[in-house]
Protein backbone atom coordinates (compact mmCIF):
# COMPACT_ATOMS: atom_id res chain seq x y z
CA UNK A 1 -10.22 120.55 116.67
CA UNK A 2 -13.28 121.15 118.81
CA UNK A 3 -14.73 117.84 117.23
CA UNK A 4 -12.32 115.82 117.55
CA UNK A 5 -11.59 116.87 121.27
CA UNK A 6 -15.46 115.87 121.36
CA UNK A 7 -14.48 112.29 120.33
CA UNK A 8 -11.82 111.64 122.15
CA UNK A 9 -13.95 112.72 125.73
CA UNK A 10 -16.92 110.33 124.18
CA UNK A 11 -14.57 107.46 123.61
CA UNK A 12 -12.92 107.93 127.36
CA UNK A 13 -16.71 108.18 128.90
CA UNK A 14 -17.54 104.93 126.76
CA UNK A 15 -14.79 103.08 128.24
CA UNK A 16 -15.30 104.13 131.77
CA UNK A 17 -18.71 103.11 131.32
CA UNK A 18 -17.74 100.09 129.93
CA UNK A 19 -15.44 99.38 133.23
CA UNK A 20 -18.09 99.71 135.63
CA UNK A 21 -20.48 97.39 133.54
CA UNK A 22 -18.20 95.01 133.65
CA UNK A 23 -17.27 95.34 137.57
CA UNK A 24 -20.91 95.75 138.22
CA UNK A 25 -21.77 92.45 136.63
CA UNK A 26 -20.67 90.11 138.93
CA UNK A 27 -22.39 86.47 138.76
CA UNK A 28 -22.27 84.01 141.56
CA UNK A 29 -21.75 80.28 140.65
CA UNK A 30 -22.95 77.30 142.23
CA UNK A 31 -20.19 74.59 142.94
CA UNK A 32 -22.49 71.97 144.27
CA UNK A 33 -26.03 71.50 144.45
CA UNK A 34 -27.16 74.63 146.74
CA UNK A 35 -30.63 76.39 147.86
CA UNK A 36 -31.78 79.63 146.65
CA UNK A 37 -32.92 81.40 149.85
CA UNK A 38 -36.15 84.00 150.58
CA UNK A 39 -33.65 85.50 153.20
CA UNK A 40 -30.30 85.04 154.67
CA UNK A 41 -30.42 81.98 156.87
CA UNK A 42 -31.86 78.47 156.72
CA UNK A 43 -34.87 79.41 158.17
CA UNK A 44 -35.67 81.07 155.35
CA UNK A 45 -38.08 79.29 152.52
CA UNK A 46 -36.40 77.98 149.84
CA UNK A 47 -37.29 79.73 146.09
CA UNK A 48 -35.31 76.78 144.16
CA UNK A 49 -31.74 75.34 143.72
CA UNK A 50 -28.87 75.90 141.62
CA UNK A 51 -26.83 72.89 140.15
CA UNK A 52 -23.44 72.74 139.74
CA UNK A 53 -21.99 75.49 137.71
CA UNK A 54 -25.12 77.29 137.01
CA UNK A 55 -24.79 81.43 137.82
CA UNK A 56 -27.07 84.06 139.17
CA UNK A 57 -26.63 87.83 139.34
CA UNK A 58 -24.75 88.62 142.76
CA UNK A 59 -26.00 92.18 144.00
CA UNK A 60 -22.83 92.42 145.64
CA UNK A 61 -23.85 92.36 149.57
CA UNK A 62 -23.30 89.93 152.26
CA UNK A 63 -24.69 88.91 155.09
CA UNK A 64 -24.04 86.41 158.30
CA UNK A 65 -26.40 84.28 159.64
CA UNK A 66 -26.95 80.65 161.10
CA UNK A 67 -23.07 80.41 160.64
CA UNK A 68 -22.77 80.76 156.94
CA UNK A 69 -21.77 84.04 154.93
CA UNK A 70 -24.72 84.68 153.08
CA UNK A 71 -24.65 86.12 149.04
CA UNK A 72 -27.72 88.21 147.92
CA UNK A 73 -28.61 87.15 144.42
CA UNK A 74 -31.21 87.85 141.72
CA UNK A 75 -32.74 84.48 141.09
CA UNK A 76 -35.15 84.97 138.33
CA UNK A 77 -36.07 88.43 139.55
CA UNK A 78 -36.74 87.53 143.01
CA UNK A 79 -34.13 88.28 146.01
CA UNK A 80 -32.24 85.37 146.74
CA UNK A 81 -29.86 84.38 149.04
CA UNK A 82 -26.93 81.59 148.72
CA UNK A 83 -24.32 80.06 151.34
CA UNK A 84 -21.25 81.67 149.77
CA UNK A 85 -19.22 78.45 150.55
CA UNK A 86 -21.41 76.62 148.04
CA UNK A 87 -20.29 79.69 145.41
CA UNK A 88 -17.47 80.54 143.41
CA UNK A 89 -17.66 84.90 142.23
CA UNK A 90 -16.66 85.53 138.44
CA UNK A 91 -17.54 87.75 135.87
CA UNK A 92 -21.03 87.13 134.59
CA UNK A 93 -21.17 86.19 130.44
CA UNK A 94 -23.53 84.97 128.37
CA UNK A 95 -23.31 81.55 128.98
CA UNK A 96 -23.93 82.46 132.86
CA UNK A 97 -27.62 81.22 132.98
CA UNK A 98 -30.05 79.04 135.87
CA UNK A 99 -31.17 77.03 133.10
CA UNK A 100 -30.98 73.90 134.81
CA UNK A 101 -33.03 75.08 137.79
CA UNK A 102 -36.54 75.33 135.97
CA UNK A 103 -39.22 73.29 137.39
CA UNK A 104 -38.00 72.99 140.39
CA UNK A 105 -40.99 74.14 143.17
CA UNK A 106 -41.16 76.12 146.16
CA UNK A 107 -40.18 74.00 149.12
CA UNK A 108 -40.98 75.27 152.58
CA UNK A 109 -38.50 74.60 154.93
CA UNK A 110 -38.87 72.66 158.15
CA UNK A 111 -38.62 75.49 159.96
CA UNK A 112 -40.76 77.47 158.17
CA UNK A 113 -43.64 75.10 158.36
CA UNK A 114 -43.51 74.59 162.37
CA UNK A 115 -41.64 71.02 162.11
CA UNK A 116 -41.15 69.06 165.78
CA UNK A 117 -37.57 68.28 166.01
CA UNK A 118 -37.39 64.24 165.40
CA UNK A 119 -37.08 62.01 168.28
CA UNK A 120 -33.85 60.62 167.14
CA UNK A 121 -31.40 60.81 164.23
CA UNK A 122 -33.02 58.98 161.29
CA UNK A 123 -29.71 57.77 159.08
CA UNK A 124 -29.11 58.48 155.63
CA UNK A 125 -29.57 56.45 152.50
CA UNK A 126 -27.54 54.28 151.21
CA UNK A 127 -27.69 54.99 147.41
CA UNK A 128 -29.28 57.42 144.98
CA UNK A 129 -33.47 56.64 145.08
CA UNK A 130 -34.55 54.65 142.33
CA UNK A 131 -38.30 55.09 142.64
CA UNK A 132 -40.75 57.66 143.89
CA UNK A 133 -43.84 56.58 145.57
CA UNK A 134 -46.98 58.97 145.40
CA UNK A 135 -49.21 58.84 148.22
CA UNK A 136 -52.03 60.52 149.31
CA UNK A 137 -53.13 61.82 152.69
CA UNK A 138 -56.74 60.36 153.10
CA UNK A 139 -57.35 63.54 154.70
CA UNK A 140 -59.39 66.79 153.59
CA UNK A 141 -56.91 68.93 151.63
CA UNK A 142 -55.59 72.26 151.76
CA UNK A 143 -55.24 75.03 149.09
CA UNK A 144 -53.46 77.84 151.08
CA UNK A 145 -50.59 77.95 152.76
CA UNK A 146 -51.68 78.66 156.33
CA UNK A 147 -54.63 75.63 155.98
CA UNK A 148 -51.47 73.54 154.23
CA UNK A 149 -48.90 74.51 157.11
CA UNK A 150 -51.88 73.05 159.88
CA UNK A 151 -51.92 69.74 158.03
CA UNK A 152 -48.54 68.85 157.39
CA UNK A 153 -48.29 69.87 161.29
CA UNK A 154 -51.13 67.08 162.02
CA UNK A 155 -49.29 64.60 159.61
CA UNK A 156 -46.31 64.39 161.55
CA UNK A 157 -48.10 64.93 165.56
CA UNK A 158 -50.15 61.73 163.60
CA UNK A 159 -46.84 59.66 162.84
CA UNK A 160 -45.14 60.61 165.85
CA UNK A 161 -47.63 60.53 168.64
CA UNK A 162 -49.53 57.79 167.64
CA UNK A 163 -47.45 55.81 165.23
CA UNK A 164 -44.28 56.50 167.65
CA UNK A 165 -42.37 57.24 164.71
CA UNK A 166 -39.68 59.85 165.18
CA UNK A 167 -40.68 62.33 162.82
CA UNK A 168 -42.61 62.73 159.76
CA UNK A 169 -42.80 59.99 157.57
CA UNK A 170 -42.78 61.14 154.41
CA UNK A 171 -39.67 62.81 152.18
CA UNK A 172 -42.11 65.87 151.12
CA UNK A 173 -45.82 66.66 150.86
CA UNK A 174 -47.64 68.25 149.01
CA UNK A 175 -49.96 70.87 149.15
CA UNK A 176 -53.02 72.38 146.79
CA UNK A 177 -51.64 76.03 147.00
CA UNK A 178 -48.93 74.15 145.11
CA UNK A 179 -46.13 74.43 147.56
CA UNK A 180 -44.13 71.53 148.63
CA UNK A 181 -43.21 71.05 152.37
CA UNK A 182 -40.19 69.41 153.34
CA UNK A 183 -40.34 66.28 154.80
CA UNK A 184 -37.72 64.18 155.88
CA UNK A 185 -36.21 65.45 152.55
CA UNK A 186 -34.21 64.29 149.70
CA UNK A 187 -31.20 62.45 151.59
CA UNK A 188 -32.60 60.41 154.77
CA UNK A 189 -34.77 57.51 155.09
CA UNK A 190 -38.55 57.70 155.42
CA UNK A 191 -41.40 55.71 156.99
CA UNK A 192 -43.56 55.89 153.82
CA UNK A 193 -43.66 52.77 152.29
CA UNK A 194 -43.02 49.71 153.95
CA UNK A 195 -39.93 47.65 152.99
CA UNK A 196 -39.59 50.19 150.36
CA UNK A 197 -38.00 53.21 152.72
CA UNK A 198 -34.34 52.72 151.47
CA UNK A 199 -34.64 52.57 147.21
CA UNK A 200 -37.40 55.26 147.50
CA UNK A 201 -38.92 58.77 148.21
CA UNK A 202 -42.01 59.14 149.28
CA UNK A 203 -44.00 62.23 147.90
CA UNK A 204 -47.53 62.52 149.73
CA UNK A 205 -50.14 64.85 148.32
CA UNK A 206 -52.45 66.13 151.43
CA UNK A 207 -56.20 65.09 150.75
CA UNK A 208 -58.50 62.53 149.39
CA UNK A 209 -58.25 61.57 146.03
CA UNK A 210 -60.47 58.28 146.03
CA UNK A 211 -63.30 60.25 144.20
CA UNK A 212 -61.27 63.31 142.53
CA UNK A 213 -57.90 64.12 141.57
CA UNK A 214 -55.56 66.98 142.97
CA UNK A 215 -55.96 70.41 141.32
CA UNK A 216 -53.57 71.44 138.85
CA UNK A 217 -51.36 73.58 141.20
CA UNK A 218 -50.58 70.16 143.38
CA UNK A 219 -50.21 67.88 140.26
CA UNK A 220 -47.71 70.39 138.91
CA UNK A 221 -45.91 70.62 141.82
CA UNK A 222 -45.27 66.89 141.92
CA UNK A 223 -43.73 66.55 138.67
CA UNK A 224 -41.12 69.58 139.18
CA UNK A 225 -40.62 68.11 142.49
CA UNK A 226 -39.75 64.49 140.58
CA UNK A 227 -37.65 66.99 137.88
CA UNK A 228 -36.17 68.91 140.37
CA UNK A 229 -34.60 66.10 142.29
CA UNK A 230 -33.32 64.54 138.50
CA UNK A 231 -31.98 67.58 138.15
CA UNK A 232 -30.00 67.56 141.23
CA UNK A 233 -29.51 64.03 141.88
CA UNK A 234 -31.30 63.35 144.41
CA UNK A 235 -33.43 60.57 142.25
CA UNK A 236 -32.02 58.52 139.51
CA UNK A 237 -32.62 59.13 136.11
CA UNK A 238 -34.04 56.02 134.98
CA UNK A 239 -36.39 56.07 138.25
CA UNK A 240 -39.42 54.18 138.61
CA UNK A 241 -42.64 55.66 140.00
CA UNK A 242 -45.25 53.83 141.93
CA UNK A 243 -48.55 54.23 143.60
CA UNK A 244 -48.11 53.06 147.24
CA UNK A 245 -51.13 50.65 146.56
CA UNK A 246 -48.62 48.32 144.39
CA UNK A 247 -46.51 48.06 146.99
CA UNK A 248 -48.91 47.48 149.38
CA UNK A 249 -52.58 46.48 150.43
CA UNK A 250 -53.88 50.20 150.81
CA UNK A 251 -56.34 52.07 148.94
CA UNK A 252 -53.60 54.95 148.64
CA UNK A 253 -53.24 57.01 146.71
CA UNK A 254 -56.69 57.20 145.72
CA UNK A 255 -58.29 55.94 142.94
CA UNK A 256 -58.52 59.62 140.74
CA UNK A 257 -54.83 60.03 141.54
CA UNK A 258 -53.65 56.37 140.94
CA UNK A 259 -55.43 56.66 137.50
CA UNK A 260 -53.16 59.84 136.86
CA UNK A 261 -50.23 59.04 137.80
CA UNK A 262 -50.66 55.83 135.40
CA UNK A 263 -50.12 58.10 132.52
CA UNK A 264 -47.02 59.50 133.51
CA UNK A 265 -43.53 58.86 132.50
CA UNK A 266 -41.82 56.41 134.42
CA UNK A 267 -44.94 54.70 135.96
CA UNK A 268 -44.48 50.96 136.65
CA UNK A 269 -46.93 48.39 138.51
């Protein structure tokens, strides 16, 4: 009697336990392309980006800030947050994975970096970028983040104070602490590459790469940058990537890094 009175309580404390797994376990699902946030707000650095469909872990707290309700999520053990109106809240299973989001890179916000608000509204493409053109800065590099955040602050007082542009030229730079810096970013036209602005991105790695190429942390950033924006797409994926020099009579992007890039996927002259 005894033991099976000791059954019977095991089996009900399984199946409690059991419930509050399965409550606990709640996954939050992307339903469009969305950032993964170091903190609730956009002024927050981004970690990566979900696709459509893909789930994280939601901790199951919320937040309000810069006029979203914010979701705190575990994205690849780090403490994310999502805009919950980019997410749709369902059990978490098996098949509930991020997957799709490897290889994408850091990316420091505008904010985060210092930007200057542009002079005027720059518009948005017109279709999905069909080639990526990899630039250098002609400029000594950087390989922290502080040293990384000063230059991509001169790059864009260069373009808009003496240039007259109104903002930043580029879509994204690049840095040798292997962080990428937003740009004009993935959906509005640049002042990169002349006649090119509109069918392209323009990815600019900060330094001087006539006698050496980038360090491994920059060149690696590059490619999941290119991946990333596959991934997402933000690029096409039958892209073709160019050196700025065969677009145009510059030295850019160095001779080390023209060489490189060369050997990659996609390259065209």
């Amino acid at each position: 009697m005894m033991i099976s009175l000791f059954l019977k309580a095991s089996f009900i404390l399984q199946f409690i336990c059991n419930i509050e797994f399965s409550i606990a376990s709640q996954c939050a699902c992307a339903t469009d392309y969305v950032h993964v946030r170091s903190g609730a707000g956009t002024t927050h650095h981004i970690l990566g980006t979900l696709s459509t469909g893909s789930c994280v872990t939601f901790k199951e707290h919320m937040m309000s800030a810069t006029g979203y309700q914010w979701a705190n999520v575990d994205y690849h053990g780090q403490n994310g947050w999502i805009a919950s109106n980019y997410l749709t809240f369902k059990e978490c299973s098996q098949s509930s994975s991020t997957h799709s989001t490897a290889g994408c890179p850091t990316i420091i916000s505008r904010s985060e970096w210092g930007a200057r608000t542009p002079t005027h509204h720059n518009g948005r493409l017109p279709t999905t970028p069909g080639h990526v053109y990899i630039h250098h800065g002609a400029t000594p590099g950087c390989h922290t983040k502080a040293d990384c955040i000063q230059r991509v602050q001169s790059y864009q007082n260069y373009h808009m104070d003496s240039h007259g542009w109104s903002d930043i030229g580029y879509s994204f730079v690049i840095g040798e602490d292997g962080n990428v810096y937003e740009g004009r970013g993935w959906d509005t036209v640049g002042a990169h590459t002349l006649h090119h602005n509109t069918d392209g991105l323009g990815f600019c790695v900060m330094g001087n790469f006539m006698t050496h190429a980038p360090n491994d942390l920059a060149i690696n950033a590059v490619k999941s940058l290119i991946h990333c924006g596959v991934q997402m797409g933000k690029i096409t994926h039958n892209y073709v990537l160019k050196g700025h020099r065969d677009v145009g009579q510059t030295a850019c992007p160095g001779d080390k890094l023209y060489a490189l890039i060369k050997t990659w996927p996609h390259y065209h002259h």
